[in-house]
N, C-alpha and C. Protein backbone atom coordinates (compact mmCIF):
# COMPACT_ATOMS: atom_id res chain seq x y z
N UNK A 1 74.40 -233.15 -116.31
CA UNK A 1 74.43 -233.95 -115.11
C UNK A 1 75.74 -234.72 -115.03
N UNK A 2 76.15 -234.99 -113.76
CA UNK A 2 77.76 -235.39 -113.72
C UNK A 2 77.30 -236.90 -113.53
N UNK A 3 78.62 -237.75 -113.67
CA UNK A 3 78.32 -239.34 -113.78
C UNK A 3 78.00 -239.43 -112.41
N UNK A 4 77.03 -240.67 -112.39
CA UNK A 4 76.42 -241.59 -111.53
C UNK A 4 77.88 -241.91 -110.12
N UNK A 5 79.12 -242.02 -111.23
CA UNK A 5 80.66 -242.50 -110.13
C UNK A 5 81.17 -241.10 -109.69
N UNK A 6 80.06 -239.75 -109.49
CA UNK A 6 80.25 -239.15 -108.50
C UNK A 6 81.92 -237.62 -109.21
N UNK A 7 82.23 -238.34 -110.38
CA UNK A 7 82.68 -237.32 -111.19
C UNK A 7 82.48 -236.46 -111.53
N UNK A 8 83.51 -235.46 -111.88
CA UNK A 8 83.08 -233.88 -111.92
C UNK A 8 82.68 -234.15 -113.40
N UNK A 9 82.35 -235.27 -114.76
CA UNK A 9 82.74 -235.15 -115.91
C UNK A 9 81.00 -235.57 -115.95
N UNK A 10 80.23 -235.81 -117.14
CA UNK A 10 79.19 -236.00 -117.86
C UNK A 10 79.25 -237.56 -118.06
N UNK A 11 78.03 -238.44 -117.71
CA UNK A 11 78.10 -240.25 -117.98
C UNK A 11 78.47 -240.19 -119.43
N UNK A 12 78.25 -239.15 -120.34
CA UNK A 12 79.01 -239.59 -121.81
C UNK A 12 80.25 -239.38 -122.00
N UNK A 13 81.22 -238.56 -121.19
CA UNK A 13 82.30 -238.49 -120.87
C UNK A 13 83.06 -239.49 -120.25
N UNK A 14 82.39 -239.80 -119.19
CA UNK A 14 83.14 -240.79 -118.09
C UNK A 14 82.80 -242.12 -118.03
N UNK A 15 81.65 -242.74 -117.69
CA UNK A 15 81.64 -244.27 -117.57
C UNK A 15 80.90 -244.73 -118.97
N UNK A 16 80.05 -244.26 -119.51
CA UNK A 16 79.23 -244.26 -120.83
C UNK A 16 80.48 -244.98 -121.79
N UNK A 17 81.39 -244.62 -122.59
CA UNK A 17 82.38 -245.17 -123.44
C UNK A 17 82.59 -246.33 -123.10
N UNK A 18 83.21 -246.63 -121.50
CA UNK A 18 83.28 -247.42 -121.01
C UNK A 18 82.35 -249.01 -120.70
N UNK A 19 81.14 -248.43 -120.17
CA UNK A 19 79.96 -249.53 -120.80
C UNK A 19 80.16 -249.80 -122.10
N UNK A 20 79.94 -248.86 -122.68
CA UNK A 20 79.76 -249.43 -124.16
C UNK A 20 80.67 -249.85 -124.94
N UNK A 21 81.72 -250.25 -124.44
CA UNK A 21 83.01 -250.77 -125.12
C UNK A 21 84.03 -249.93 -126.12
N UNK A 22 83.56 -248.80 -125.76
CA UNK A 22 84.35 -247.73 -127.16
C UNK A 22 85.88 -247.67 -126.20
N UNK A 23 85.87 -247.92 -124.52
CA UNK A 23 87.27 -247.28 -124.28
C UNK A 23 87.57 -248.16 -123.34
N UNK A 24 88.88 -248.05 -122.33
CA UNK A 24 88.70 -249.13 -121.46
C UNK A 24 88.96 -248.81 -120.14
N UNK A 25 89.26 -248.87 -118.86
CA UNK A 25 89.42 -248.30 -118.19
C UNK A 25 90.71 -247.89 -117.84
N UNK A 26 91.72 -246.63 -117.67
CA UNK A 26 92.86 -246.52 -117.71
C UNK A 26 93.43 -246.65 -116.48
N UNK A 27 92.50 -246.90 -115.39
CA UNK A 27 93.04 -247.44 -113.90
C UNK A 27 92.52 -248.17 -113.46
N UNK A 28 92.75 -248.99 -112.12
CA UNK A 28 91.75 -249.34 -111.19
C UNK A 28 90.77 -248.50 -110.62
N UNK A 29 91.33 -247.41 -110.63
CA UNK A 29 89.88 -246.32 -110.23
C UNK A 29 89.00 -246.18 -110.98
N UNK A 30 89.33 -246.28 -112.22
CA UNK A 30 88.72 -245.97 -113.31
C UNK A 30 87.78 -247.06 -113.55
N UNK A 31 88.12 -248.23 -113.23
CA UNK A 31 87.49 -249.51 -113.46
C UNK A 31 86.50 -249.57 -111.99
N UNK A 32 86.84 -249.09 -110.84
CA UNK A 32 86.31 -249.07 -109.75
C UNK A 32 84.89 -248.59 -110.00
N UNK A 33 85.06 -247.31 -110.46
CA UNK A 33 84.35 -245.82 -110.57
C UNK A 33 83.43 -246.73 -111.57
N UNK A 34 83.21 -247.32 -112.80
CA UNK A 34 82.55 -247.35 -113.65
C UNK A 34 81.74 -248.54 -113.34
N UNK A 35 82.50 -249.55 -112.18
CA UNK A 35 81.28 -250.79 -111.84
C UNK A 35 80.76 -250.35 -110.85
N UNK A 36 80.63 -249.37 -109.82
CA UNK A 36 79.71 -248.41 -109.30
C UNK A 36 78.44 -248.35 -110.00
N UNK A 37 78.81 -246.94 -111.05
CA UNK A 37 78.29 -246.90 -111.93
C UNK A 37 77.60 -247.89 -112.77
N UNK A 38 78.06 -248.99 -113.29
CA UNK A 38 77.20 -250.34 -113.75
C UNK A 38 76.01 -250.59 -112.86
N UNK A 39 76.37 -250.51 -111.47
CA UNK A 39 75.30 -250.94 -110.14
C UNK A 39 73.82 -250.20 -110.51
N UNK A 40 74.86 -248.66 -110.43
CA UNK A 40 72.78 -247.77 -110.05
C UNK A 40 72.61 -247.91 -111.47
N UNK A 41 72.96 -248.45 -112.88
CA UNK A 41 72.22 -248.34 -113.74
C UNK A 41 71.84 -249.81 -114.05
N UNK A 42 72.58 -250.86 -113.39
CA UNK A 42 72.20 -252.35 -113.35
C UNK A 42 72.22 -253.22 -114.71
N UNK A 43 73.42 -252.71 -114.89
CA UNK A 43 74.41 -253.13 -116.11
C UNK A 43 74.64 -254.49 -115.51
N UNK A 44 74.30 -255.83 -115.78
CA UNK A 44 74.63 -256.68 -114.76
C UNK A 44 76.00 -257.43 -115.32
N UNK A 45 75.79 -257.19 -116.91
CA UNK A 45 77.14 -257.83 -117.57
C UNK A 45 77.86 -257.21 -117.69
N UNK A 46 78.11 -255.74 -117.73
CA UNK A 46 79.34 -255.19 -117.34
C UNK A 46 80.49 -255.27 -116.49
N UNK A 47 79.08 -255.72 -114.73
CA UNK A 47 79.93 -256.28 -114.02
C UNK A 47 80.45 -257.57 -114.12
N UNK A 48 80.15 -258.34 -114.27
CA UNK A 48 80.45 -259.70 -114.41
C UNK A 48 81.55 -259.87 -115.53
N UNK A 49 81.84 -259.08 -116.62
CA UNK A 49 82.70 -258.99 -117.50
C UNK A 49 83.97 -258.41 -116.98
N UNK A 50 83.62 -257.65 -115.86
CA UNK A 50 84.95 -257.13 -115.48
C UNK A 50 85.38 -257.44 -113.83
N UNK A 51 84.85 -258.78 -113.50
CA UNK A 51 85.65 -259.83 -112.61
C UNK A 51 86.41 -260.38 -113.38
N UNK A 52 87.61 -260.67 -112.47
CA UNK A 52 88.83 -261.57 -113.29
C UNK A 52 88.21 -262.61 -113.28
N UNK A 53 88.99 -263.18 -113.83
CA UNK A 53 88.77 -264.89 -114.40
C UNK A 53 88.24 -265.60 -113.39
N UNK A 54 89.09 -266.01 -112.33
CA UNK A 54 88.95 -266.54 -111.34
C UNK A 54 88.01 -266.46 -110.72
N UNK A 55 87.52 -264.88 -110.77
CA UNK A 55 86.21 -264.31 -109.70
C UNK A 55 84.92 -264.19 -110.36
N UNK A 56 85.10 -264.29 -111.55
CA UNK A 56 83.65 -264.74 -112.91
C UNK A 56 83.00 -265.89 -112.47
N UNK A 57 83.42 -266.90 -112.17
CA UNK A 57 82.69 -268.30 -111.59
C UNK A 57 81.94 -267.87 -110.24
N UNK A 58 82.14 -267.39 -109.64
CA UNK A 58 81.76 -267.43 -108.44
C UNK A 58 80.25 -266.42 -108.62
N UNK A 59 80.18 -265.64 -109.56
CA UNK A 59 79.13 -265.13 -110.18
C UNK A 59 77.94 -265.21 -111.00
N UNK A 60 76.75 -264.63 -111.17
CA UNK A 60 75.86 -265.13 -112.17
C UNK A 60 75.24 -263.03 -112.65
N UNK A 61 74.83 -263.21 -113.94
CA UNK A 61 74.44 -262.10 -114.16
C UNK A 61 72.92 -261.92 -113.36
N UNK A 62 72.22 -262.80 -113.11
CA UNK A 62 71.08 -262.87 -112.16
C UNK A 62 71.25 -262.42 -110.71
N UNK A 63 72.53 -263.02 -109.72
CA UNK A 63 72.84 -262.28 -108.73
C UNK A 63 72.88 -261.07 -108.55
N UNK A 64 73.93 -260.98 -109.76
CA UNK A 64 74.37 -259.23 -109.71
C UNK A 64 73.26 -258.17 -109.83
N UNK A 65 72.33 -259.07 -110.89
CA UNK A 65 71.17 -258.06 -110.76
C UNK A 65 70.41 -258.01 -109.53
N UNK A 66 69.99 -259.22 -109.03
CA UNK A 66 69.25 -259.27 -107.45
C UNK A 66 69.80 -258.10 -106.36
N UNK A 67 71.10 -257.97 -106.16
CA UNK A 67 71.86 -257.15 -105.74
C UNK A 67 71.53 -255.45 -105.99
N UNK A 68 71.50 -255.42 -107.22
CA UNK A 68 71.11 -254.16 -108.19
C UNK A 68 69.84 -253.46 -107.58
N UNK A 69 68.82 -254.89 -108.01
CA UNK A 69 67.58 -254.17 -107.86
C UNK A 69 67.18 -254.23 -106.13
N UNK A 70 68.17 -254.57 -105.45
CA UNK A 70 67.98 -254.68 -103.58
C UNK A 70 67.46 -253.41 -103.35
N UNK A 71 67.97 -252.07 -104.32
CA UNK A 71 68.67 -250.30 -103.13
C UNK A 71 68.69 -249.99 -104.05
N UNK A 72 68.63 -248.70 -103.50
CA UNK A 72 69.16 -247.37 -104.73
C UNK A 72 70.54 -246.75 -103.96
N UNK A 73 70.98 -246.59 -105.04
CA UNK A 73 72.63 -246.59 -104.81
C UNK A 73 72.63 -244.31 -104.58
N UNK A 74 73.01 -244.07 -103.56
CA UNK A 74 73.04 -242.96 -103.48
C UNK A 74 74.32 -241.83 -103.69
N UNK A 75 75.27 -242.43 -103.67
CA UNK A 75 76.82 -241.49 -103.46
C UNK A 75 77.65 -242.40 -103.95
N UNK A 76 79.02 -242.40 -104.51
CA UNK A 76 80.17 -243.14 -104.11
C UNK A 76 81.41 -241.93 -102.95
N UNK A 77 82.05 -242.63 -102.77
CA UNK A 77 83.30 -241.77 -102.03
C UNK A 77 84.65 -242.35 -102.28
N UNK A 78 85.20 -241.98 -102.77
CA UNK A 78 86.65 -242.86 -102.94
C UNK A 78 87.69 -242.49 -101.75
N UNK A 79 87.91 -243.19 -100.89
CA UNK A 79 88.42 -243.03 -99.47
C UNK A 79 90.50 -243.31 -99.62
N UNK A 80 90.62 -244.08 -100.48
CA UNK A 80 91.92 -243.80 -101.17
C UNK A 80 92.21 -244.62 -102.70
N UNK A 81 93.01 -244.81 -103.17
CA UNK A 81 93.75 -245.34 -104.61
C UNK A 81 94.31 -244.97 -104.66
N UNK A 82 95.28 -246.56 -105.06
CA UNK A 82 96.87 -246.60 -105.61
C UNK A 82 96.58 -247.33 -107.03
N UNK A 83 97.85 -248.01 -106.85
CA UNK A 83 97.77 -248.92 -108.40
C UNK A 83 96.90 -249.91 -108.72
N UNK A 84 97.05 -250.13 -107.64
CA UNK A 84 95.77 -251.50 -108.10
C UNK A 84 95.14 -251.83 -106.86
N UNK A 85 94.63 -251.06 -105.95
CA UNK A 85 94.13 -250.65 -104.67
C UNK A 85 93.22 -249.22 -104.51
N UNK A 86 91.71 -249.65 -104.01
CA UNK A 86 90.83 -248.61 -104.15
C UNK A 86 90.02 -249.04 -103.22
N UNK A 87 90.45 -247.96 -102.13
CA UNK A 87 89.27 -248.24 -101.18
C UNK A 87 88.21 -247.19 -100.99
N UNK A 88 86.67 -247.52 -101.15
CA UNK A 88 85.79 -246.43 -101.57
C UNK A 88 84.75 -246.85 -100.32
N UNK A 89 83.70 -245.81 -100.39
CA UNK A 89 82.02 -246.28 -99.82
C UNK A 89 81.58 -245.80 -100.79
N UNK A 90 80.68 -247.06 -100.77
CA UNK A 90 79.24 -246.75 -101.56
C UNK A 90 77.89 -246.67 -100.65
N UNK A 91 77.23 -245.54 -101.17
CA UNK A 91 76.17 -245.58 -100.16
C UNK A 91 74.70 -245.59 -100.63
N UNK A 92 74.14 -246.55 -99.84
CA UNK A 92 72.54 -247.08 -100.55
C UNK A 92 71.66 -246.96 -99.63
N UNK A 93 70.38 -246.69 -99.99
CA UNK A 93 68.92 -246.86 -99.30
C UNK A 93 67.97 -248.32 -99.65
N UNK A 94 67.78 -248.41 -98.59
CA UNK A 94 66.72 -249.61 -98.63
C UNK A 94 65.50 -249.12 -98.46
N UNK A 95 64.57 -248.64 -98.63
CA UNK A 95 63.31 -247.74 -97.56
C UNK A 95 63.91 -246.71 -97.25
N UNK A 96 63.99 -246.57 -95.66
CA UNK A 96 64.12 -245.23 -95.07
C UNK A 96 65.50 -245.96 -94.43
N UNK A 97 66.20 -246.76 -94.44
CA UNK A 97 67.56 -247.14 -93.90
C UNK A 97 68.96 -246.74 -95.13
N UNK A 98 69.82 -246.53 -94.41
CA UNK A 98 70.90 -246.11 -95.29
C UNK A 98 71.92 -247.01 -95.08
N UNK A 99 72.57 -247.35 -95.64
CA UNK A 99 73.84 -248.83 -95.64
C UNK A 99 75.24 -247.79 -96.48
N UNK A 100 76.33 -248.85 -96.07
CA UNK A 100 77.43 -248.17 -96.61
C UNK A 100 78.20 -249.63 -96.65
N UNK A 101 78.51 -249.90 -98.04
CA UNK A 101 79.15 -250.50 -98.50
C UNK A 101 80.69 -250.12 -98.35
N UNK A 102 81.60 -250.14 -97.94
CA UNK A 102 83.05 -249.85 -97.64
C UNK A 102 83.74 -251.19 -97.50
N UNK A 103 84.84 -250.89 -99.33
CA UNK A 103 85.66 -252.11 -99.05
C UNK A 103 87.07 -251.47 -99.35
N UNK A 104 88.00 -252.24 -99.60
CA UNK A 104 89.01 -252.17 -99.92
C UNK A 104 89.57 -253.08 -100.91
N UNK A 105 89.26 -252.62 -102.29
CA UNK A 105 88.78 -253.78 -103.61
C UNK A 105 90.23 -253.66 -103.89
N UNK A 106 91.15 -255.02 -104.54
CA UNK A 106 92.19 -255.47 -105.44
C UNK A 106 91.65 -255.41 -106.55
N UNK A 107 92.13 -255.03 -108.00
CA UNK A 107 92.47 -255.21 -109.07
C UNK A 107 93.43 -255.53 -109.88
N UNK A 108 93.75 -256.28 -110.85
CA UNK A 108 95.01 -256.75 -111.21
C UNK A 108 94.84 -256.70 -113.15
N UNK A 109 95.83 -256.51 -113.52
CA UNK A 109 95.74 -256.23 -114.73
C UNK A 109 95.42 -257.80 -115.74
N UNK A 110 94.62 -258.10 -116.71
CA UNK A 110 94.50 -259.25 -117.47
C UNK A 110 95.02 -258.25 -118.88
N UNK A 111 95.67 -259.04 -119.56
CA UNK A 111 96.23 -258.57 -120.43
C UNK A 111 96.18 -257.20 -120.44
N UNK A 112 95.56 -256.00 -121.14
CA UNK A 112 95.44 -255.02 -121.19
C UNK A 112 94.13 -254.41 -120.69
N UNK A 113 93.26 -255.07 -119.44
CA UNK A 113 92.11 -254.75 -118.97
C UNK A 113 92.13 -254.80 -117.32
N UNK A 114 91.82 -253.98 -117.21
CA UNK A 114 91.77 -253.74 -115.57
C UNK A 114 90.45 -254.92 -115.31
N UNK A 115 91.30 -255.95 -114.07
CA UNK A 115 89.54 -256.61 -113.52
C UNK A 115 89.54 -256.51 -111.92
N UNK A 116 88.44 -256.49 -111.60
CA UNK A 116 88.28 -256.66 -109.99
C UNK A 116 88.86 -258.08 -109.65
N UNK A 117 89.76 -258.35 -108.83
CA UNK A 117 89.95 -259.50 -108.26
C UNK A 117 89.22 -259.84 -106.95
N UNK A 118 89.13 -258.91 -105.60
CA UNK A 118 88.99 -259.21 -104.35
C UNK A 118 88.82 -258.11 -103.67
N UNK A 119 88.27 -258.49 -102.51
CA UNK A 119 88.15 -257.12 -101.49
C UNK A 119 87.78 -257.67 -100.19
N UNK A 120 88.23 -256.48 -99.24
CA UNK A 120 87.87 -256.95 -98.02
C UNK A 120 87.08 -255.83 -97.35
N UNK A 121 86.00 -256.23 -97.03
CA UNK A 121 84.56 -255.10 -96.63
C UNK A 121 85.10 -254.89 -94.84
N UNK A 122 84.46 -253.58 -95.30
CA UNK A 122 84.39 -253.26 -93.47
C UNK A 122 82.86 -252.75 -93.13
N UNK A 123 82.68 -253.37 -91.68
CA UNK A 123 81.87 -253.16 -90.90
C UNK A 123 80.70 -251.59 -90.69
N UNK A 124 79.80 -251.40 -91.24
CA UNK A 124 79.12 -250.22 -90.89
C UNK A 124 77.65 -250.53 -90.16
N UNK A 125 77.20 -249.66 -89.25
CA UNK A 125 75.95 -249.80 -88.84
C UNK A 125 75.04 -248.92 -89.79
N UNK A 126 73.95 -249.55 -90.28
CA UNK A 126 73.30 -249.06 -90.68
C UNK A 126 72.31 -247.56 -90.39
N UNK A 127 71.86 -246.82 -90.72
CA UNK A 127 71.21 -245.69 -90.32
C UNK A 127 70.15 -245.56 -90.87
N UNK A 128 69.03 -245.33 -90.17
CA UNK A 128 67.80 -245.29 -89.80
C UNK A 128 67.16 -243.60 -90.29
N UNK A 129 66.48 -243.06 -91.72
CA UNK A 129 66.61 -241.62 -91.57
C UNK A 129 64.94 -241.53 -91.89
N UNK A 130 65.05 -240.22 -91.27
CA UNK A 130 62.97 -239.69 -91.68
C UNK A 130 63.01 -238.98 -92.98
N UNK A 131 61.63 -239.22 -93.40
CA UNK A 131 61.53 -238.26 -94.16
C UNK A 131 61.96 -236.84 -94.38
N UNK A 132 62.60 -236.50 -93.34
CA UNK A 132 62.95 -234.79 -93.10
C UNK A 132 64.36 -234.66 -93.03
N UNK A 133 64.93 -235.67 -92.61
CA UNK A 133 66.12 -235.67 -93.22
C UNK A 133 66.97 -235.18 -93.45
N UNK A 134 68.24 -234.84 -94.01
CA UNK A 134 69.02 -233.90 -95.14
C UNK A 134 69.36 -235.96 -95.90
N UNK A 135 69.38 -235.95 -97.10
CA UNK A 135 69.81 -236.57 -97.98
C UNK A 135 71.14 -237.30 -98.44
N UNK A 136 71.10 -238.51 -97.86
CA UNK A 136 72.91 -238.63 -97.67
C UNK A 136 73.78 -238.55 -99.15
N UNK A 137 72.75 -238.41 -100.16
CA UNK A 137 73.18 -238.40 -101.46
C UNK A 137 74.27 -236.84 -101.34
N UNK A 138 73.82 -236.19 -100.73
CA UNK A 138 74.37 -234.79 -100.35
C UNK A 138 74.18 -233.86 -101.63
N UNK A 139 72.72 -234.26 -101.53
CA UNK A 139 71.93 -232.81 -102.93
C UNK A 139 71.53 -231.73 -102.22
N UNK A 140 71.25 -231.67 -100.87
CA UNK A 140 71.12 -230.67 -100.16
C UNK A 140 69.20 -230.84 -100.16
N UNK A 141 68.82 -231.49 -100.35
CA UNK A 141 67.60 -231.88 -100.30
C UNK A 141 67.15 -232.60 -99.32
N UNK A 142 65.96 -232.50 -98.76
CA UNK A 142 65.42 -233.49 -97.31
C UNK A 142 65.16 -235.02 -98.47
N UNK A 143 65.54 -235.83 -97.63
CA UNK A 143 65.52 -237.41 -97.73
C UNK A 143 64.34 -237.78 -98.98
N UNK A 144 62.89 -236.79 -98.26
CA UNK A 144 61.52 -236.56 -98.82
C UNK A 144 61.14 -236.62 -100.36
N UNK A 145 62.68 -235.79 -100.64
CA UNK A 145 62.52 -234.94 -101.40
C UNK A 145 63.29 -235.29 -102.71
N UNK A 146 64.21 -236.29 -102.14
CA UNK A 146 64.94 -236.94 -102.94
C UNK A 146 64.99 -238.21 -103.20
N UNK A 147 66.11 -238.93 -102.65
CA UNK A 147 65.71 -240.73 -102.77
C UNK A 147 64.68 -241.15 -102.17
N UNK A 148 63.89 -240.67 -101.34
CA UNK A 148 62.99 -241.52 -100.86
C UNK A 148 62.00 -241.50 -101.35
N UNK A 149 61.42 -240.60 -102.34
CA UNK A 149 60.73 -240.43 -103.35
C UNK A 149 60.74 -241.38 -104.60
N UNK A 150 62.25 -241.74 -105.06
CA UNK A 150 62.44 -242.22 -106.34
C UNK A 150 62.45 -243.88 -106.26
């Protein structure tokens, strides 16, 4: 099974090391891709460990989880990345509604660790899907059949 951040690679390959402190992230994408990943598995201190300094206060590992356990996180999309610029969607179910998280996240280097600094979200209308569906996860499965089940 390929990682949760939508990689062609295996979660013990790709974000797995990474949680677990064996490696670190070698980009902002990389760091992007793996607090995704932290989300649908609700790693809550992963994320919170990898806000910068500044943006750690403004946080609690309790939020992050409230957040976590809101949706089930269905897709990522990485829409572009540069150096320290990654603008992605993430896409989640609430029930039978679909949301799309789309920001345009800053990262900045702390000593030798990539952290999230900031982002600026854009606007999506939410979508409304039936059971019959096709699956925005894009498994090729009706809605039924997939997240709305799990």
């Amino acid at each position: 099974m390929n990682c949760y951040c939508c990689s062609t690679l295996p979660y013990s390959q790709c974000c797995e090391p990474l949680h677990s402190g064996l490696a670190l992230p070698k980009s902002a994408e990389a760091l992007m891709r793996s607090r995704y990943c932290a989300y649908v598995l609700k790693n809550a201190e992963y994320i919170l460990d990898t806000y910068s300094k500044l943006e750690q206060a403004h946080h609690s590992v309790e939020d992050i989880s409230a957040f976590a356990d809101s949706c089930k996180f269905l897709r990522l999309e990485i829409v572009d990345s540069s150096h320290n610029v990654v603008e992605f969607k993430a896409f989640y179910c609430v029930g039978h509604t679909v949301g799309i998280l789309h920001e345009r996240s800053n990262f900045e280097l702390e000593g030798e660790r990539w952290k999230y600094k900031d982002g600026e979200l854009f606007s999506h209308p939410e979508m409304k899907l039936s059971r019959n569906d096709p699956c925005p996860c894009k498994s090729g499965k009706k809605f039924k059949q997939c997240h709305l089940k799990s």
